[in-house]
Protein backbone atom coordinates (compact mmCIF):
# COMPACT_ATOMS: atom_id res chain seq x y z
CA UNK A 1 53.84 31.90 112.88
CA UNK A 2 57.40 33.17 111.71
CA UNK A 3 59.85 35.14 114.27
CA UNK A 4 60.60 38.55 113.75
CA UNK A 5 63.44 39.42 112.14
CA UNK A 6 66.02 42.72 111.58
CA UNK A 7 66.27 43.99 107.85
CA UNK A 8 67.79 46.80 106.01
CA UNK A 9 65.80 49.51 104.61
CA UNK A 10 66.36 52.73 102.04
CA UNK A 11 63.97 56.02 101.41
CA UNK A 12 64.15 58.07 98.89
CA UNK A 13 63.27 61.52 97.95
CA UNK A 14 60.99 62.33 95.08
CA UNK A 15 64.12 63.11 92.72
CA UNK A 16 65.75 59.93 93.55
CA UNK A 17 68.40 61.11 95.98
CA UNK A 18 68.69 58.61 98.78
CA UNK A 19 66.85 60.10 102.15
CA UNK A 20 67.28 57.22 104.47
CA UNK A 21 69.06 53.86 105.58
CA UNK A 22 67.62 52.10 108.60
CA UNK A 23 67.00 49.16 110.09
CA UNK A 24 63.92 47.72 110.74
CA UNK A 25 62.21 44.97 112.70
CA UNK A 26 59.49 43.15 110.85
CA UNK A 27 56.81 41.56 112.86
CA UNK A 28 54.91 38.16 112.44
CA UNK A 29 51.79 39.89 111.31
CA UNK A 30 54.23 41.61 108.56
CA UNK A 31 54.07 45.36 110.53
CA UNK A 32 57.63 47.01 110.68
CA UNK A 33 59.33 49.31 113.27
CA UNK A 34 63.09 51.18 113.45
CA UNK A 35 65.05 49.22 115.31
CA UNK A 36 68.69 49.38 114.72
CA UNK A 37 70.62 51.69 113.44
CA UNK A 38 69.48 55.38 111.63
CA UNK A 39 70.89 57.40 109.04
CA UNK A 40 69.30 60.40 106.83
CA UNK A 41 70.07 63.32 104.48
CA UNK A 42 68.98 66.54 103.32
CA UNK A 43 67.75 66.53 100.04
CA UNK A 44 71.05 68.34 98.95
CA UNK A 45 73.39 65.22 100.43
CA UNK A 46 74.20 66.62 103.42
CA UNK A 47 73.54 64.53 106.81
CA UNK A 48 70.87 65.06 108.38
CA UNK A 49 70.84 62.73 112.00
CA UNK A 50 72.23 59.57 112.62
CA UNK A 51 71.75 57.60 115.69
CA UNK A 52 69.74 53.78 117.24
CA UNK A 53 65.91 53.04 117.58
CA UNK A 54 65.33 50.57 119.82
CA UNK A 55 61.00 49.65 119.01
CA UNK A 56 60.32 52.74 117.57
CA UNK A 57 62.24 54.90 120.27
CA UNK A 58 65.27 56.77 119.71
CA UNK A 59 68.15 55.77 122.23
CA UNK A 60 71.78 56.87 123.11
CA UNK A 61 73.58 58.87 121.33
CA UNK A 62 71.91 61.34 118.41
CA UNK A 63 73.23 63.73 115.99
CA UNK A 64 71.62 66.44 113.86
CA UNK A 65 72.63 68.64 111.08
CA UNK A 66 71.06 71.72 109.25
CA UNK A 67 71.29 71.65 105.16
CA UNK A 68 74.41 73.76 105.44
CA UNK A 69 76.14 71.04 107.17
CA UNK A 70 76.06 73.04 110.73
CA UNK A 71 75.67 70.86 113.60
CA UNK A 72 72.46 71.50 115.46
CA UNK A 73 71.92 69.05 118.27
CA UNK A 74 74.35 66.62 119.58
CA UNK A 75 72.83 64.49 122.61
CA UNK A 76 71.57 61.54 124.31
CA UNK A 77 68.11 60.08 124.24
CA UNK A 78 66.99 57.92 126.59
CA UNK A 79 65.14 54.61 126.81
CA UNK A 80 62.00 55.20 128.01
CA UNK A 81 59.58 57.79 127.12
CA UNK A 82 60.34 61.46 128.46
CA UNK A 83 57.66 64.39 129.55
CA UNK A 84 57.23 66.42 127.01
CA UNK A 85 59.05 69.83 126.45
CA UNK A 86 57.17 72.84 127.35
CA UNK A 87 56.64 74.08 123.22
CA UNK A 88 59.29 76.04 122.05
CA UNK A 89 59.06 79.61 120.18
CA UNK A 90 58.64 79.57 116.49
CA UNK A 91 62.01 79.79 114.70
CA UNK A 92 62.81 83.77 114.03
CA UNK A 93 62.29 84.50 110.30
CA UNK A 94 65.85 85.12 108.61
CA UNK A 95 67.41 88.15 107.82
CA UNK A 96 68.15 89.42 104.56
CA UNK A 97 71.49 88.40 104.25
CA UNK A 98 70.22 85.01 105.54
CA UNK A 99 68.20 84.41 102.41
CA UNK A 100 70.28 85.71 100.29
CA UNK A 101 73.76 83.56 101.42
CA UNK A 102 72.17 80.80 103.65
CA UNK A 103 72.64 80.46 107.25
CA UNK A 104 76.27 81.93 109.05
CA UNK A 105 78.79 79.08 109.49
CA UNK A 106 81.29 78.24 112.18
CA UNK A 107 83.39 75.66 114.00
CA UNK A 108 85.31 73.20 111.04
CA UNK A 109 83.33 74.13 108.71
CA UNK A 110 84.07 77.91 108.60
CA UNK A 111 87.53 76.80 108.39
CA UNK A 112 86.56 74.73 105.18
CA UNK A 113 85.01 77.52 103.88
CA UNK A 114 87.51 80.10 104.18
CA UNK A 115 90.42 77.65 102.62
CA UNK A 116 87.75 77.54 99.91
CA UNK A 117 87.55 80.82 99.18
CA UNK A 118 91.29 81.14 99.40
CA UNK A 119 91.69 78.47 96.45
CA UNK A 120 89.07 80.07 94.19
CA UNK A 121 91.20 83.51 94.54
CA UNK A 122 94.64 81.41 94.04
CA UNK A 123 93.08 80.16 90.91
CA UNK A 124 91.20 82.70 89.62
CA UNK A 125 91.95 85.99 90.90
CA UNK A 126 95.49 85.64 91.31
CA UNK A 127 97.16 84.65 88.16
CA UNK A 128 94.83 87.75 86.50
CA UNK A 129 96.58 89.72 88.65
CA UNK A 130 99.98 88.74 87.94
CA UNK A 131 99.62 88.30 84.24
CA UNK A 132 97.44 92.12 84.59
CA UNK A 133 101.28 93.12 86.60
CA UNK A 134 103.07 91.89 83.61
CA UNK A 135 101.10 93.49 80.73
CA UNK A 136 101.86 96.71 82.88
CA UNK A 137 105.36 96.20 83.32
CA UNK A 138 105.93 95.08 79.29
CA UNK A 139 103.80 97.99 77.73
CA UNK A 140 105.89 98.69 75.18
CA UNK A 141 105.57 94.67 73.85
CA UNK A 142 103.78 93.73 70.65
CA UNK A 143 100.66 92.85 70.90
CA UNK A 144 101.31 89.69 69.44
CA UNK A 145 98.56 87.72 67.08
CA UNK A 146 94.80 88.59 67.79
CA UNK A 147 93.42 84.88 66.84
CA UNK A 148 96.75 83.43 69.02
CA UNK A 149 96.13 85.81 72.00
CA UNK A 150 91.95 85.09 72.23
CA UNK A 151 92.40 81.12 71.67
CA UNK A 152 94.63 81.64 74.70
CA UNK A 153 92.15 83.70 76.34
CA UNK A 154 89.05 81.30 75.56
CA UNK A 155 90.98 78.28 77.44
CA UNK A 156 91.86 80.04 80.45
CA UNK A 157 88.37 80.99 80.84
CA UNK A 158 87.35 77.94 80.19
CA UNK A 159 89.56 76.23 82.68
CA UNK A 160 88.48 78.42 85.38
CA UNK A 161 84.83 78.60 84.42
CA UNK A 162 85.07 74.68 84.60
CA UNK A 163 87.08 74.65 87.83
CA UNK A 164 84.42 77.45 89.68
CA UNK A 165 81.29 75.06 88.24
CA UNK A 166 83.28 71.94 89.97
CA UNK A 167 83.13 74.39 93.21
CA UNK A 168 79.78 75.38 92.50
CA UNK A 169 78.75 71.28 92.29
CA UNK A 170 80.68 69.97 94.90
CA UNK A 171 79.33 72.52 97.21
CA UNK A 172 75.37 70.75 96.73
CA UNK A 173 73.85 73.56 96.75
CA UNK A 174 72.74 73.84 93.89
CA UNK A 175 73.49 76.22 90.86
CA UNK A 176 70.73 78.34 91.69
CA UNK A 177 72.14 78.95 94.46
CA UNK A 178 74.98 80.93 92.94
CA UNK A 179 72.83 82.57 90.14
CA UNK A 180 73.14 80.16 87.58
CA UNK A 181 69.48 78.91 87.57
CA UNK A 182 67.78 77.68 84.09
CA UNK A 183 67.76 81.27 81.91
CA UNK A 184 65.10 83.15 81.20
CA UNK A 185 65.56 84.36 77.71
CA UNK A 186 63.45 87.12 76.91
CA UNK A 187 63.79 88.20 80.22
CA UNK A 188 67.54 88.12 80.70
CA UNK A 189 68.30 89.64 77.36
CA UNK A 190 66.22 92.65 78.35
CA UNK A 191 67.43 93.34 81.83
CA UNK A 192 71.20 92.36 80.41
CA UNK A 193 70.64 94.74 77.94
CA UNK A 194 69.31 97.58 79.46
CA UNK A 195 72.27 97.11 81.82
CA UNK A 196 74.35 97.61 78.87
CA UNK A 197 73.32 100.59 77.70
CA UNK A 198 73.55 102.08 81.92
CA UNK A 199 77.08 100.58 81.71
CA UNK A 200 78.75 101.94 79.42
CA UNK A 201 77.06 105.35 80.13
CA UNK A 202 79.03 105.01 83.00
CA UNK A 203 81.90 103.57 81.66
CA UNK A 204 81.92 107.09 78.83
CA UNK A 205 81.21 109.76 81.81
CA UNK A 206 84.13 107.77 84.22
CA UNK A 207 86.41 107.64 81.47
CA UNK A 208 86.28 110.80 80.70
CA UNK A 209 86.63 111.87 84.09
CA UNK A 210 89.44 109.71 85.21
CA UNK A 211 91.36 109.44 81.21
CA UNK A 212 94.52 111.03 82.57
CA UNK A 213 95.44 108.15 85.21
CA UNK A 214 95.04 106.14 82.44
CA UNK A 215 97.91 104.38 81.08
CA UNK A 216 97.97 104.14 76.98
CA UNK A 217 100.47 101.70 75.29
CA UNK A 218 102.41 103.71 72.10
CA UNK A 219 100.64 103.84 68.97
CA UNK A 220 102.84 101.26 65.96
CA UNK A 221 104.25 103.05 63.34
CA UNK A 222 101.60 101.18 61.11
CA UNK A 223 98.00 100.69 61.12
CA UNK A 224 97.38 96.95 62.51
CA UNK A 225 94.91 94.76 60.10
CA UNK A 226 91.29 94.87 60.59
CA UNK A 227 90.50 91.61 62.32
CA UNK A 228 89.12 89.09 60.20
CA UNK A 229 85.93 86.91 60.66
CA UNK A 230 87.50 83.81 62.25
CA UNK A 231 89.34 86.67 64.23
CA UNK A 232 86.03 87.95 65.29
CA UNK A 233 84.46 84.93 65.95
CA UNK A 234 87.07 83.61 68.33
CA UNK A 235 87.62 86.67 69.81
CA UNK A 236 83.24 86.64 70.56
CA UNK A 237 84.29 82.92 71.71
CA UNK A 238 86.66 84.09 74.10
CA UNK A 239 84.81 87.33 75.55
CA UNK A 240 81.47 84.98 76.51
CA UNK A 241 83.77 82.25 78.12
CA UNK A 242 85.55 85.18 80.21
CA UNK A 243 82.17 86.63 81.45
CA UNK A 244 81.23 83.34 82.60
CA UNK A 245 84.01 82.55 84.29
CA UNK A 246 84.22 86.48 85.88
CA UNK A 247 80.53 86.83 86.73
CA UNK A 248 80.79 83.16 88.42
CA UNK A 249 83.71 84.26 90.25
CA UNK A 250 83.45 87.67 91.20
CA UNK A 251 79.89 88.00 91.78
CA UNK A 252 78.03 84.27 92.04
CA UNK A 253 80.40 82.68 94.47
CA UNK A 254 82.53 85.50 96.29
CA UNK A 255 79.50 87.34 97.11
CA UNK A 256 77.77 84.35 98.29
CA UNK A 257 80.57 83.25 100.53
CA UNK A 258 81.31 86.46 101.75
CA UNK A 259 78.26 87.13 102.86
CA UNK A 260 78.21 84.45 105.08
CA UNK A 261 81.29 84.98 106.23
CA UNK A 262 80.90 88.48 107.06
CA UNK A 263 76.86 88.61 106.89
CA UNK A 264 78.16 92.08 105.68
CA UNK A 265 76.27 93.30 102.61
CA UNK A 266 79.14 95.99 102.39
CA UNK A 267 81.67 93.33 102.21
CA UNK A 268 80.04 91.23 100.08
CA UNK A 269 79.19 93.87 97.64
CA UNK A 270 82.02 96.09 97.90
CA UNK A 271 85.47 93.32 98.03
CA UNK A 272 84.76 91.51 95.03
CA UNK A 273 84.15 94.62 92.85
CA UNK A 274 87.51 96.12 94.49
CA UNK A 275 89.52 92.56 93.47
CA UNK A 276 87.91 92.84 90.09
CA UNK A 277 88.99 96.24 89.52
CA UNK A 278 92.89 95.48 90.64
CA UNK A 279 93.29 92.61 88.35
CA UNK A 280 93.07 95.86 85.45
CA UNK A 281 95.81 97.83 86.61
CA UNK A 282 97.48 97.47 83.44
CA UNK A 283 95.17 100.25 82.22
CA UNK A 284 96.43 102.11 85.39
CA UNK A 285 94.86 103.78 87.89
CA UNK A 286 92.14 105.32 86.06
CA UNK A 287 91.41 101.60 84.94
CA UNK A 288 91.54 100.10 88.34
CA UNK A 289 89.18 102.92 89.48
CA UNK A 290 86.53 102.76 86.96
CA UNK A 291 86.42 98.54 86.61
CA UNK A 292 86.00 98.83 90.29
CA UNK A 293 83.20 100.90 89.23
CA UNK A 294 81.96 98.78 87.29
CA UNK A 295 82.08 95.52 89.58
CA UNK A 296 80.00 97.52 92.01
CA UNK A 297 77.38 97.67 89.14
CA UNK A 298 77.69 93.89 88.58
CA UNK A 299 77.37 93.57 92.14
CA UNK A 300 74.06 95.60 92.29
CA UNK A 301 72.84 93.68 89.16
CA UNK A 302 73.20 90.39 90.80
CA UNK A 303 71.96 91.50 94.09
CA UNK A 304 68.32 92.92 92.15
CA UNK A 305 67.78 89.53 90.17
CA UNK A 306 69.47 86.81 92.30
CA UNK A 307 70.58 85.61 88.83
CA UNK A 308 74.29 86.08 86.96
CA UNK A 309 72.53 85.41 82.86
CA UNK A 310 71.92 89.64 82.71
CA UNK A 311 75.08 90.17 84.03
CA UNK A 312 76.85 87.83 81.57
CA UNK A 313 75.27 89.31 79.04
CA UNK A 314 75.65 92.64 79.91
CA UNK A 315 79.63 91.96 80.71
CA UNK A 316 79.65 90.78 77.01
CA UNK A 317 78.33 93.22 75.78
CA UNK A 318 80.12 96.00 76.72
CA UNK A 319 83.47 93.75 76.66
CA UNK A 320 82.55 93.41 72.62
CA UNK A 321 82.03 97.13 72.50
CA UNK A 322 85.04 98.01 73.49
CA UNK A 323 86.73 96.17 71.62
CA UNK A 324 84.91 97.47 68.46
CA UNK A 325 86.20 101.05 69.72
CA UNK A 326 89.93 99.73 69.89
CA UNK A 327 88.97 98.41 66.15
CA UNK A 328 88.00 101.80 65.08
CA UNK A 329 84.13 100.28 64.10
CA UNK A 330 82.68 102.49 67.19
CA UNK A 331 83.88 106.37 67.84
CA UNK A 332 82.79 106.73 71.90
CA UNK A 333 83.67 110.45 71.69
């Protein structure tokens, strides 16, 4: 009869993602046990435990991990069988914040988390501001070129739409997770829609209300052109892309990560729609206070559905009608 003998060993999940490496000691009669050393993962790539088997029993030192990457259990097992634990109380269920943003972090990888967030606002939120700052300070500037000034605006949405989906990936959680699932078409047109229409009731009323902290550049001597089609069609181009990259921002990934930061649904809800709103002070302060407005409302949309697609839409929307007031096609009044 052949002598046992150590070999390697992988698992996989049903998707293909690798679940385990271990070693294994394969019998005469060809029967197999862990012996050696133990590694697995959550589904999402994160580790799960690592430690040693000696036949079939854990030994020394063992490590576990939750999904989120939050160590769990960090211990020493011993060679021999132990009495068992007196059973343990079932797991409380999670609160609401829980399921909405995952499980509170701390230790290194809070840390991580928070430099995270700080990068996405460097990126993103940031340079809006300061280019918002200069469009305030140089109102009395030409406008410039319509189809030059939305090809601009189309690649830096872009870019940061691309940079936030890298985030989004890297984190392996899943865009889901972050309100990006697989759209539902009929359904997301009609809630996005109907948020439309609530929008920019809101948007009228609060205008009209708040149109004297507003801050209007001089009208030109002359009557611009009307836009033309390419004009139109980049500019749709551009004000899709910038949705994206907003709703992403603002209200798929801030309000995730804040809210398990803070597990503050006033925080979560409330700071991104107060960011959004400051990168518009070039409107002034009637701007600032009415896209703040607004962001709360994009906030609440997300919130209800748990998915950004009505929001994007809706965001489009009412981006595209306000430019077709500016254009003279829609009289708001």
């Amino acid at each position: 009869m052949s002598e046992p003998r150590l070999e390697k060993r992988q698992d996989f999940y049903p998707n293909g993602s690798l679940e385990a490496e271990r070693s294994v000691r394969v019998e005469a009669d060809g029967s197999e046990v862990n012996h050696g050393s133990y590694t697995r993962w959550h589904q999402n790539g994160v580790k799960a435990e690592e430690g040693r088997f000696e036949d079939g029993v854990r030994v020394g030192r063992w490590r576990s991990w939750l999904d989120s990457g939050r160590n769990f259990f960090d211990g020493d097992y011993l060679p021999h069988p132990q009495p068992q634990s007196p059973p343990q109380p079932p797991p409380s269920s999670p609160s609401a914040m829980e399921r909405f943003a995952g499980l509170p972090v701390e230790g290194p990888a809070r840390r991580a988390l928070v430099l995270e967030v700080a990068a996405v606002l460097a990126v993103f939120w940031l340079p809006a501001l300061a280019s918002a700052a200069t469009l305030l300070a140089q109102s009395d500037s030409p406008a410039g070129s319509l189809l030059l000034s939305e090809i601009n605006q189309a690649a830096s949405s872009f870019g940061a739409f691309a940079f936030l989906a890298f985030v989004v990936w890297k984190s392996g959680e899943g865009f889901a997770a972050f309100g990006l699932g697989r759209p539902r078409i009929i359904l997301d047109l009609v809630v996005g829609f109907i948020a439309f229409l609530i929008l920019f009731e809101i948007y009228v009323r609060a205008l009209t209300h708040f149109y004297g902290l507003y801050e209007t550049p001089p009208m030109p001597e002359e009557q611009p052109p009307a836009p033309t089609g390419l004009e139109m069609a980049v500019l749709g181009v551009a004000l899709l892309l910038n949705s994206l990259a907003e709703e992403l921002a603002m209200r798929g990934y801030l309000m995730r990560r804040l809210g398990q930061l803070t597990q503050s649904w006033f925080v979560a809800l409330v700071a991104p729609a107060v960011l959004f709103g400051c990168y518009h002070m070039y409107g002034g302060a009637g701007h600032v206070l009415v896209t703040s407005l607004l962001g709360l409302v994009f906030g609440l949309l997300y919130w209800l559905t748990r998915r950004l697609w009505p929001g994007i839409l809706c965001h489009t929307l009412y981006n595209m009608t306000l430019y077709a007031i500016d254009f003279g096609f829609i009289d708001w009044r």
